[in-house]
N, C-alpha and C. Protein backbone atom coordinates (compact mmCIF):
# COMPACT_ATOMS: atom_id res chain seq x y z
N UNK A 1 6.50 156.80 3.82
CA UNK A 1 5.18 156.81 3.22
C UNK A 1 4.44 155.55 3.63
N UNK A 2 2.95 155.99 4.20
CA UNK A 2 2.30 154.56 4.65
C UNK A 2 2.13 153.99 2.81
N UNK A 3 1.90 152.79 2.57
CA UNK A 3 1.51 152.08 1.42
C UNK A 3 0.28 150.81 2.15
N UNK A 4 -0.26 150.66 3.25
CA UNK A 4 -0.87 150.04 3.52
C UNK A 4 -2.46 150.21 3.14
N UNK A 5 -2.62 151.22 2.59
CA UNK A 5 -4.02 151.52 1.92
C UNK A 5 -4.17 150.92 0.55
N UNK A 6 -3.36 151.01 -0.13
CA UNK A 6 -3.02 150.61 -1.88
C UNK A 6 -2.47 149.36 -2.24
N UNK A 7 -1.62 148.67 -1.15
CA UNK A 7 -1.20 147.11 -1.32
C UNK A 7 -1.49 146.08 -0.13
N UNK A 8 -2.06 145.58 -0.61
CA UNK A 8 -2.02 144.03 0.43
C UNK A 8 -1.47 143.69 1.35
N UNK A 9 -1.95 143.27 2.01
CA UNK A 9 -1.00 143.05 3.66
C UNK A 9 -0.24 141.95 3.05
N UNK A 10 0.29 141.84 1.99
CA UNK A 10 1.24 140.20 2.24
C UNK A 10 2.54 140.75 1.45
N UNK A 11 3.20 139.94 1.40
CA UNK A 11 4.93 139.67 0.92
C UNK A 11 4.80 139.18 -0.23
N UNK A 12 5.64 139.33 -0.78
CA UNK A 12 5.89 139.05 -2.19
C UNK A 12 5.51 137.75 -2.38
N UNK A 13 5.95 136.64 -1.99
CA UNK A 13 5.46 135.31 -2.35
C UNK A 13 4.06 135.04 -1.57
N UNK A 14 3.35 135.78 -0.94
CA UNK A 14 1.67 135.74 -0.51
C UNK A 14 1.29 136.63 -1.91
N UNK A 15 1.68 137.86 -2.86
CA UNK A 15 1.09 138.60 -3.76
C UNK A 15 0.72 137.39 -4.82
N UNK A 16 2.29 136.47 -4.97
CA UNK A 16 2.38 135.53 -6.02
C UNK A 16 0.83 134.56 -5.75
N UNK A 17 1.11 134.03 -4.45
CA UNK A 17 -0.21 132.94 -4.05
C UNK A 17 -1.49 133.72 -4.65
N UNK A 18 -1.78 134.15 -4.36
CA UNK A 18 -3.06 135.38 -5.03
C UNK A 18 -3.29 135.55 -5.99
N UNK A 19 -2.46 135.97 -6.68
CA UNK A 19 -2.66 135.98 -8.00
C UNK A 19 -2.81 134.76 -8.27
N UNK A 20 -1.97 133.78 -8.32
CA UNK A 20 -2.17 132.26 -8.91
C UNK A 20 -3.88 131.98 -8.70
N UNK A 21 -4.16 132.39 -7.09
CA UNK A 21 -5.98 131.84 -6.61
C UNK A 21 -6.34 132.74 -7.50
N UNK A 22 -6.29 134.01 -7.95
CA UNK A 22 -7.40 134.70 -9.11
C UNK A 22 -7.30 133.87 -10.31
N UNK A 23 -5.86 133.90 -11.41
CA UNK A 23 -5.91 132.74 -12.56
C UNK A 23 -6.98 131.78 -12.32
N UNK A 24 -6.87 130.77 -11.24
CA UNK A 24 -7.44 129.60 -11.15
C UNK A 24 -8.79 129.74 -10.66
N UNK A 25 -9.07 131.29 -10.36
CA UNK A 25 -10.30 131.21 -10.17
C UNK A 25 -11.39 131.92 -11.37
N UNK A 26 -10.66 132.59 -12.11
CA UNK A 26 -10.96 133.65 -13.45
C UNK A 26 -10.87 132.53 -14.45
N UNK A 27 -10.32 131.45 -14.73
CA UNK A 27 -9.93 130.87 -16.04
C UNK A 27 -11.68 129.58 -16.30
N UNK A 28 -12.35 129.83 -16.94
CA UNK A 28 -13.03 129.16 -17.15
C UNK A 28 -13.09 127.78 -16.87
N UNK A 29 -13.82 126.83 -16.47
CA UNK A 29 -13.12 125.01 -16.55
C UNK A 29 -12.84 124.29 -17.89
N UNK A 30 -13.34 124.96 -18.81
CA UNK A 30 -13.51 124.35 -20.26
C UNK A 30 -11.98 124.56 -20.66
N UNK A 31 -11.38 125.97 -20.34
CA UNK A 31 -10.08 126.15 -20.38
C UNK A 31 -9.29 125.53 -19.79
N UNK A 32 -9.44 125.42 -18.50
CA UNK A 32 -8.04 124.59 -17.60
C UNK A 32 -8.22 123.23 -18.14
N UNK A 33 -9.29 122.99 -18.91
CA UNK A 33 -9.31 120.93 -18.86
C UNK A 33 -8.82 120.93 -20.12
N UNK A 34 -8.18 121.58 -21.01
CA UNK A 34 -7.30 121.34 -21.75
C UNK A 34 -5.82 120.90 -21.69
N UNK A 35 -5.39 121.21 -20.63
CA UNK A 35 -4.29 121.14 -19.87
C UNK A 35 -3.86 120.50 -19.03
N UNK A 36 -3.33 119.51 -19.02
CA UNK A 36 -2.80 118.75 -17.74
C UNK A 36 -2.15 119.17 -16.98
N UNK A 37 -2.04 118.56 -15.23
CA UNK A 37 -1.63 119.53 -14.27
C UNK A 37 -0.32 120.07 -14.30
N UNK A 38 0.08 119.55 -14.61
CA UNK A 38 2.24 120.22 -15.18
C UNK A 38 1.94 121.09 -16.32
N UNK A 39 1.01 120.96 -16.72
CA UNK A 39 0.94 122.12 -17.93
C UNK A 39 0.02 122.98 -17.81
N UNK A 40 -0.73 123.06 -16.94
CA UNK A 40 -1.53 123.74 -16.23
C UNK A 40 -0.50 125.13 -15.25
N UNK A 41 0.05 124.25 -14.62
CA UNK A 41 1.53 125.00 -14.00
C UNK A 41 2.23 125.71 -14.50
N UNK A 42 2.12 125.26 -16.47
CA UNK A 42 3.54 126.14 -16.58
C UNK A 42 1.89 127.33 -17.89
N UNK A 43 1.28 127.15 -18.21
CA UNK A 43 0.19 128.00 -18.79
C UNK A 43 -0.08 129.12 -17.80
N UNK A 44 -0.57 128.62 -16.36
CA UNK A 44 -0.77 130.00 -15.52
C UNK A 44 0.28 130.66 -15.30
N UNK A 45 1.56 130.32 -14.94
CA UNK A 45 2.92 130.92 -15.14
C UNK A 45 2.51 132.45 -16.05
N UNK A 46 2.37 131.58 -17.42
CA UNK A 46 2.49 132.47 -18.25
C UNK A 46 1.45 133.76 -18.88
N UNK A 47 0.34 133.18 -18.40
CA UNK A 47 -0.73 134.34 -17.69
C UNK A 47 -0.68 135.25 -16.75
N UNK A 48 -0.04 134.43 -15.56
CA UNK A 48 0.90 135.41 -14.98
C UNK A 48 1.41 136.18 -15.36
N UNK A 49 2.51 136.50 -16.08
CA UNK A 49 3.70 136.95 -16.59
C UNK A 49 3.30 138.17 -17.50
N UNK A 50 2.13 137.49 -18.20
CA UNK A 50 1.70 138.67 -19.21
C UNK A 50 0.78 138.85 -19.03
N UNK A 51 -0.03 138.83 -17.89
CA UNK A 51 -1.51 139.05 -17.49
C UNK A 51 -2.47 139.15 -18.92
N UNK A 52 -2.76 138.41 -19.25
CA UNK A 52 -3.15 137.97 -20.43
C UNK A 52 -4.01 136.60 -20.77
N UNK A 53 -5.01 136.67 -20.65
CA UNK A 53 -5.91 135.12 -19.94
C UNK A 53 -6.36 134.98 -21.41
N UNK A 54 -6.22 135.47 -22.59
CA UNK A 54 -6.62 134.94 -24.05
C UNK A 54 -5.03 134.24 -24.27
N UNK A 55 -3.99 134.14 -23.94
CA UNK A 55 -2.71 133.22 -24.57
C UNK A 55 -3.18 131.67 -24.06
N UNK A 56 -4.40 131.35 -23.39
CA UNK A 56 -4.65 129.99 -22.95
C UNK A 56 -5.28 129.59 -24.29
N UNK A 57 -5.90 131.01 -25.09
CA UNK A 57 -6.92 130.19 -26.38
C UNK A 57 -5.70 129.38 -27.11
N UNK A 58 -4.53 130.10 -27.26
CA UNK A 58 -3.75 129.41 -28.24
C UNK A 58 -2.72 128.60 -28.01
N UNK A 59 -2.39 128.74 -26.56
CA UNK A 59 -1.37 127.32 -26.18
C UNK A 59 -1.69 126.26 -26.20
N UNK A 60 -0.49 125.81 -26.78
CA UNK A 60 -0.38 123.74 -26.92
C UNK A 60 0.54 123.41 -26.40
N UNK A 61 1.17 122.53 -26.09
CA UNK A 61 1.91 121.90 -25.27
C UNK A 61 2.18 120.54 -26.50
N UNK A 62 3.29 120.45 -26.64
CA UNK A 62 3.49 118.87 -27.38
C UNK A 62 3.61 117.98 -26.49
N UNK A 63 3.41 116.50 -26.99
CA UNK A 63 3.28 115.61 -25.73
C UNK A 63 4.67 115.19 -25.33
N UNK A 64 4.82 115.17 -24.13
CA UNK A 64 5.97 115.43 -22.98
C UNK A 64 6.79 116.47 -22.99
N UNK A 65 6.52 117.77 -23.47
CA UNK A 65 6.87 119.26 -23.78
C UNK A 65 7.12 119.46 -21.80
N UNK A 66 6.10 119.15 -21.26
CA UNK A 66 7.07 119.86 -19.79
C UNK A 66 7.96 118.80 -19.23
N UNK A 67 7.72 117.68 -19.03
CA UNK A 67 8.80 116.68 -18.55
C UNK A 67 9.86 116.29 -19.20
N UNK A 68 10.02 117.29 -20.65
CA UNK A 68 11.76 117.45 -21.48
C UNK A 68 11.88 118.57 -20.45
N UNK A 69 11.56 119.79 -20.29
CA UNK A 69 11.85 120.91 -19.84
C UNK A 69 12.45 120.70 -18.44
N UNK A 70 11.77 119.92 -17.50
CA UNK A 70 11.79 119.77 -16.10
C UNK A 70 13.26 119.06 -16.35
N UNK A 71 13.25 117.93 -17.07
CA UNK A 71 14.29 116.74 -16.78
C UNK A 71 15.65 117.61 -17.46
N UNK A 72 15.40 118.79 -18.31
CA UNK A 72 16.42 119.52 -18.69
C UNK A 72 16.92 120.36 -17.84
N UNK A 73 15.99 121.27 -16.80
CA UNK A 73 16.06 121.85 -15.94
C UNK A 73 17.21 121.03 -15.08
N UNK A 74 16.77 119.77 -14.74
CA UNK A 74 17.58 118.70 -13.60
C UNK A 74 18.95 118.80 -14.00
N UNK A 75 19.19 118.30 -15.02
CA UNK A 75 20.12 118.34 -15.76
C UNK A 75 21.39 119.48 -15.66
N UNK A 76 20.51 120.78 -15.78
CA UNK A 76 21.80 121.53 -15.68
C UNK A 76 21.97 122.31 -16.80
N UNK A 77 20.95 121.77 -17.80
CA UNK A 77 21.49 122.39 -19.46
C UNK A 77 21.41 124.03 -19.13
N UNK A 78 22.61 124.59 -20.20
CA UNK A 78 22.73 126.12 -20.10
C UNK A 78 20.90 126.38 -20.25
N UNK A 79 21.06 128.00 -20.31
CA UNK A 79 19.59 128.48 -20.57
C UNK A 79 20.13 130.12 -20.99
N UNK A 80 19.64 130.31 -22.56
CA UNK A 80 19.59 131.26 -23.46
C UNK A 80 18.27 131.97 -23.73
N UNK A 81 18.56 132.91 -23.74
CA UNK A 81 17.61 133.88 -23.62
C UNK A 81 17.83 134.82 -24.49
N UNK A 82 17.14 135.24 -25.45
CA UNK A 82 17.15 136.38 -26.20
C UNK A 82 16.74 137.57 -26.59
N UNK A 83 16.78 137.84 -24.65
CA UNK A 83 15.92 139.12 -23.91
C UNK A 83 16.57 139.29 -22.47
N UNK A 84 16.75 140.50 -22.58
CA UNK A 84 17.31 140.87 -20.96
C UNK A 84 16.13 140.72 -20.18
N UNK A 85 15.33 141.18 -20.98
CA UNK A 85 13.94 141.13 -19.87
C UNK A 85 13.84 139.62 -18.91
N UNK A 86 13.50 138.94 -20.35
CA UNK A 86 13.56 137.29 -19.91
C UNK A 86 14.78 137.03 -19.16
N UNK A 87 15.60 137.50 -18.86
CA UNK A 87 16.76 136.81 -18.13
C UNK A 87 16.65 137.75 -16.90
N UNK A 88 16.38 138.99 -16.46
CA UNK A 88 16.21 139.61 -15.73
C UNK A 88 15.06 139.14 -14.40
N UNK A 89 14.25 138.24 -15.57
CA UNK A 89 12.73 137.91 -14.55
C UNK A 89 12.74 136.64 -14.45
N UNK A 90 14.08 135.55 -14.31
CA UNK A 90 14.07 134.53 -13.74
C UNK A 90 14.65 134.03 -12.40
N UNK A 91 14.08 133.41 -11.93
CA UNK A 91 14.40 133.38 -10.52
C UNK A 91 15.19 132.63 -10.56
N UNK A 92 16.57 132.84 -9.69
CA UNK A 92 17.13 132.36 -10.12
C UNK A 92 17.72 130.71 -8.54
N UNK A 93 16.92 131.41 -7.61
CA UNK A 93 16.78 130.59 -6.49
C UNK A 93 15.87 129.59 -6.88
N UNK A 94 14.51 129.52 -7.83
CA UNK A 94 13.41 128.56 -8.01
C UNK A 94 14.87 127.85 -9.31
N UNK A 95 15.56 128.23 -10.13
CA UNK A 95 16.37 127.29 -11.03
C UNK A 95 17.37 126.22 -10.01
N UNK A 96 17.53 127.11 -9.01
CA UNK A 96 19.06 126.34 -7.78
C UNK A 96 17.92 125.55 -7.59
N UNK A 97 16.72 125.18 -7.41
CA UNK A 97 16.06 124.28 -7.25
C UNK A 97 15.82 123.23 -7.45
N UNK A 98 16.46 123.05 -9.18
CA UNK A 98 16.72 121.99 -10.14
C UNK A 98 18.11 121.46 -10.04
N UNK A 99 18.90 122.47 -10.08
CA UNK A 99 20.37 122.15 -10.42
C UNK A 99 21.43 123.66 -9.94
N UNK A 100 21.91 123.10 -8.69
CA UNK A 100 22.95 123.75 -8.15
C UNK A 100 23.61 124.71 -8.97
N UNK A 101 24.10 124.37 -9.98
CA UNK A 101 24.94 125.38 -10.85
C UNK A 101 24.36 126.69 -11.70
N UNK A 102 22.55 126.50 -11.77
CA UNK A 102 22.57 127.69 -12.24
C UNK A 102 22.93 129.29 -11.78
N UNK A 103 23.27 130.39 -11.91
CA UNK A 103 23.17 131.50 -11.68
C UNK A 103 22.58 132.52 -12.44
N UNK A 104 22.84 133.68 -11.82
CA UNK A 104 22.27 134.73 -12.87
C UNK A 104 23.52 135.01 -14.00
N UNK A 105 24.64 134.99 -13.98
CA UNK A 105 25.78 134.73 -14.65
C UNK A 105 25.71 133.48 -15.60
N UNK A 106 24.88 132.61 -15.04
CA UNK A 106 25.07 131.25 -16.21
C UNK A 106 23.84 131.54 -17.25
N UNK A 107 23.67 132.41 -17.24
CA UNK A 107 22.17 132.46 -18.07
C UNK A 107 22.53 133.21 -19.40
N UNK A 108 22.96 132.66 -20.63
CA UNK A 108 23.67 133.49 -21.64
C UNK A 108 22.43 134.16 -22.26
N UNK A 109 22.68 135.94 -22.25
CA UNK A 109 21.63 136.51 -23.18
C UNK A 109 22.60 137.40 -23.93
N UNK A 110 23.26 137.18 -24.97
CA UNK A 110 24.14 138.08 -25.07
C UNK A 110 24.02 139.35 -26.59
N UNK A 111 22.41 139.61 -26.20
CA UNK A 111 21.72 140.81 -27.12
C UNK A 111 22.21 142.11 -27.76
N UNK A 112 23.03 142.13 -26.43
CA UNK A 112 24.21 143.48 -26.63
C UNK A 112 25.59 143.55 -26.58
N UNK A 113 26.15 142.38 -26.83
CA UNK A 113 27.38 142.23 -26.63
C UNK A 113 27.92 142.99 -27.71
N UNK A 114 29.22 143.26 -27.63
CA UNK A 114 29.37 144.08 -28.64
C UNK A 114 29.58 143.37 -29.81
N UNK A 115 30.26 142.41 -29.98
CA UNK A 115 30.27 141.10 -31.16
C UNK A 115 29.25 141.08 -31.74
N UNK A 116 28.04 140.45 -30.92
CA UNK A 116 26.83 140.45 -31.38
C UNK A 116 26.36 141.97 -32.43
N UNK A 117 26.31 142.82 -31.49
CA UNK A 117 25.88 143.93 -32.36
C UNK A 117 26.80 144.27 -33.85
N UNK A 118 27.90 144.30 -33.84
CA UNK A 118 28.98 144.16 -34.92
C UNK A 118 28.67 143.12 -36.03
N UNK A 119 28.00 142.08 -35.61
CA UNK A 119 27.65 140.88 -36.58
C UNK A 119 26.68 141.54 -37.09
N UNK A 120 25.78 141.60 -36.68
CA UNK A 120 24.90 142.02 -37.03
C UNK A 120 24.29 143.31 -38.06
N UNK A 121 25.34 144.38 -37.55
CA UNK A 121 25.39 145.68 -38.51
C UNK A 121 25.99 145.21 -39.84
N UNK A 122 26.98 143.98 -39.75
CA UNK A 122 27.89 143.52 -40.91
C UNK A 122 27.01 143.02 -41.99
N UNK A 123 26.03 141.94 -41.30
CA UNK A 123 25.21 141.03 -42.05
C UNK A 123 23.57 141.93 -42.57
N UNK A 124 23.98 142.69 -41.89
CA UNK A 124 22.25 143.01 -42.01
C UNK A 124 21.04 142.45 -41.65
N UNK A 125 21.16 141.78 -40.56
CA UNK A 125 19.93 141.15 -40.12
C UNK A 125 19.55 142.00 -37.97
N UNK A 126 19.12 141.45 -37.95
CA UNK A 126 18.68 141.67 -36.18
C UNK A 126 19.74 140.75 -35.10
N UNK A 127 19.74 142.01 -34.11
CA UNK A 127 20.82 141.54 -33.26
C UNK A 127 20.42 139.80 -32.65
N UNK A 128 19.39 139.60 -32.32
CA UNK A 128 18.77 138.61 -31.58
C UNK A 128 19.34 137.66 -32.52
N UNK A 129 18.98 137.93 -34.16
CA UNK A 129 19.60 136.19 -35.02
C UNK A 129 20.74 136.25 -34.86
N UNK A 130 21.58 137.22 -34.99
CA UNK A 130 23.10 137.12 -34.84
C UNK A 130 23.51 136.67 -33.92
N UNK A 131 23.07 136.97 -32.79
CA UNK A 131 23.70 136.23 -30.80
C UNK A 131 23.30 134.51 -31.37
N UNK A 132 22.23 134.34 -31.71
CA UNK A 132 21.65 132.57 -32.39
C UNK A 132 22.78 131.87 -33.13
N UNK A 133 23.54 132.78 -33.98
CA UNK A 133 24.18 132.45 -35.24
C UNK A 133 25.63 132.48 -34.57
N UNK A 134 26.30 133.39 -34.10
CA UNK A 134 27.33 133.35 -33.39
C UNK A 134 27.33 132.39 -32.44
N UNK A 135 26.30 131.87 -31.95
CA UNK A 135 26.06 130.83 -30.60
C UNK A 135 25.43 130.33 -30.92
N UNK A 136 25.66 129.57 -32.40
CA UNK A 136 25.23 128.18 -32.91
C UNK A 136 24.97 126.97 -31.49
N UNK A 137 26.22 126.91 -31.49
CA UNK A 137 26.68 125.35 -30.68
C UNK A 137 26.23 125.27 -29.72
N UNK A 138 26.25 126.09 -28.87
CA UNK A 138 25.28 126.57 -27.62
C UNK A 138 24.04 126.13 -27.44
N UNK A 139 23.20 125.73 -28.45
CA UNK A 139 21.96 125.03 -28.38
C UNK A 139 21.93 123.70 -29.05
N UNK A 140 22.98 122.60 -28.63
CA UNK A 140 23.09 121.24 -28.58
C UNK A 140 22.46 120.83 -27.74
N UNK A 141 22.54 121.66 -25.92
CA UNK A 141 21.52 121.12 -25.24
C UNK A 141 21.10 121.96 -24.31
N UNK A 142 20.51 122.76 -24.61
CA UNK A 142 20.41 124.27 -24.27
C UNK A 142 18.94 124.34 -23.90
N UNK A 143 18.54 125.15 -23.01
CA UNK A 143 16.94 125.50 -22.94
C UNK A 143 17.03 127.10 -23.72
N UNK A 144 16.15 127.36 -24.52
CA UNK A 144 15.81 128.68 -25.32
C UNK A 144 14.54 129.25 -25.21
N UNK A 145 15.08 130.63 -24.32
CA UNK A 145 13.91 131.07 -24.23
C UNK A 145 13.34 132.36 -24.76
N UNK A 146 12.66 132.03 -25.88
CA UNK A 146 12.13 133.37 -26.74
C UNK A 146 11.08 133.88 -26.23
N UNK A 147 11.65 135.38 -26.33
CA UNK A 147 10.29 136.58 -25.69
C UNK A 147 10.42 137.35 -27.11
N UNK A 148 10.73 137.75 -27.58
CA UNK A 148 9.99 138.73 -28.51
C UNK A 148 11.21 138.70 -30.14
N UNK A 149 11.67 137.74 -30.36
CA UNK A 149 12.43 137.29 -31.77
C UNK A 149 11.71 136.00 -32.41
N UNK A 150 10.74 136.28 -33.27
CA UNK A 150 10.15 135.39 -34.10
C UNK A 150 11.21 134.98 -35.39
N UNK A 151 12.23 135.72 -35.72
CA UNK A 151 13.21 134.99 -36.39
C UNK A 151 14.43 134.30 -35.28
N UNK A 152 14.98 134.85 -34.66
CA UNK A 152 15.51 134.06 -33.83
C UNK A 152 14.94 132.83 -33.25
N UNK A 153 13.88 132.73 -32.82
CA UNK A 153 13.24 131.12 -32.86
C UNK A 153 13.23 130.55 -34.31
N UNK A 154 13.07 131.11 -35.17
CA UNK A 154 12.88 130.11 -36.73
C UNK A 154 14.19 129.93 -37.06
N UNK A 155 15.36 130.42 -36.47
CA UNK A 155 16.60 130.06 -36.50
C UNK A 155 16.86 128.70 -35.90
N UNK A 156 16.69 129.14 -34.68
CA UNK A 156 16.53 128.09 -33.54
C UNK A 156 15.87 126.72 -34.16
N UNK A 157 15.32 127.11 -34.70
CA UNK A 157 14.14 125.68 -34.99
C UNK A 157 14.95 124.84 -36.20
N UNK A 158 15.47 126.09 -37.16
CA UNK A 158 16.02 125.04 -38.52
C UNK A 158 17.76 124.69 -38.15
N UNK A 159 18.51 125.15 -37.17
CA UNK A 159 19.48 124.84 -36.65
C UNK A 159 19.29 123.52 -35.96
N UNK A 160 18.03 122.91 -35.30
CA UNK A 160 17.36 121.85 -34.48
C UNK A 160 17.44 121.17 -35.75
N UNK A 161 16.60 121.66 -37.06
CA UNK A 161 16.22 120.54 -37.71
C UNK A 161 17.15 120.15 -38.21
């Protein structure tokens, strides 16, 4: 099948460049000057991701929120996820970027494990807090990345505090 009528003459990382030039060319200036350029980086990311150019009204960034992340990245710390999705859509060549040891194997999402699910039917709560709760310790120095468990982050957060 030709597909040269319906997609772009470019490769996957020319689609990526493109899109990034639309964000940066669609996003108002009043918007991007909220943002400093490392956080600028990781905001269009996420416009990206969810094609969604109103999540700029409500992102904040705490101050040095990306240069913990980056220097954690360096580091090596595991990275939890409490979404196949989210673990499915990380690259995992841009992480070898930071630190040799990550893989798609080192990336604990363990939503469906069967443990997990078993805890969970026991306790009565959602699989996502239970994988949190069973894998307390795991986030001593852990990157956590929530896509769609608003109690599993408020776990996350009072386990931190």
């Amino acid at each position: 099948m030709d597909f040269s009528n319906i997609l772009w003459n470019l490769d996957g990382s020319g689609i990526e460049q493109e899109s990034f030039r639309r964000i940066d060319a669609e996003t108002p200036p009043e918007k991007r000057a909220k943002f400093s350029e490392k956080e600028w980086h990781v905001a269009r990311r996420l416009v990206h991701t969810g094609a969604d150019f109103s999540l700029l009204d409500v992102l904040e960034f705490s101050p040095g929120a990306v240069e913990s992340g980056l220097a954690a990245l360096h580091r090596g710390c595991p990275i939890y996820s409490d979404s196949n999705m989210i673990r499915s859509g990380l690259s995992v060549p841009k992480l070898q970027k930071f630190h040799a040891s990550y893989t798609r194997d080192s990336i604990l999402c363990p939503i469906a494990d069967e443990e997990v699910v078993r805890y969970a039917r026991e306790q009565g709560v959602t699989r996502a807090l239970a994988a949190v709760e069973i894998h307390r310790e795991y986030f001593d120095d852990a990157i956590f990345l929530c896509g769609n468990s608003p109690l599993a982050l408020a776990w996350v957060v009072r386990l931190i505090a």
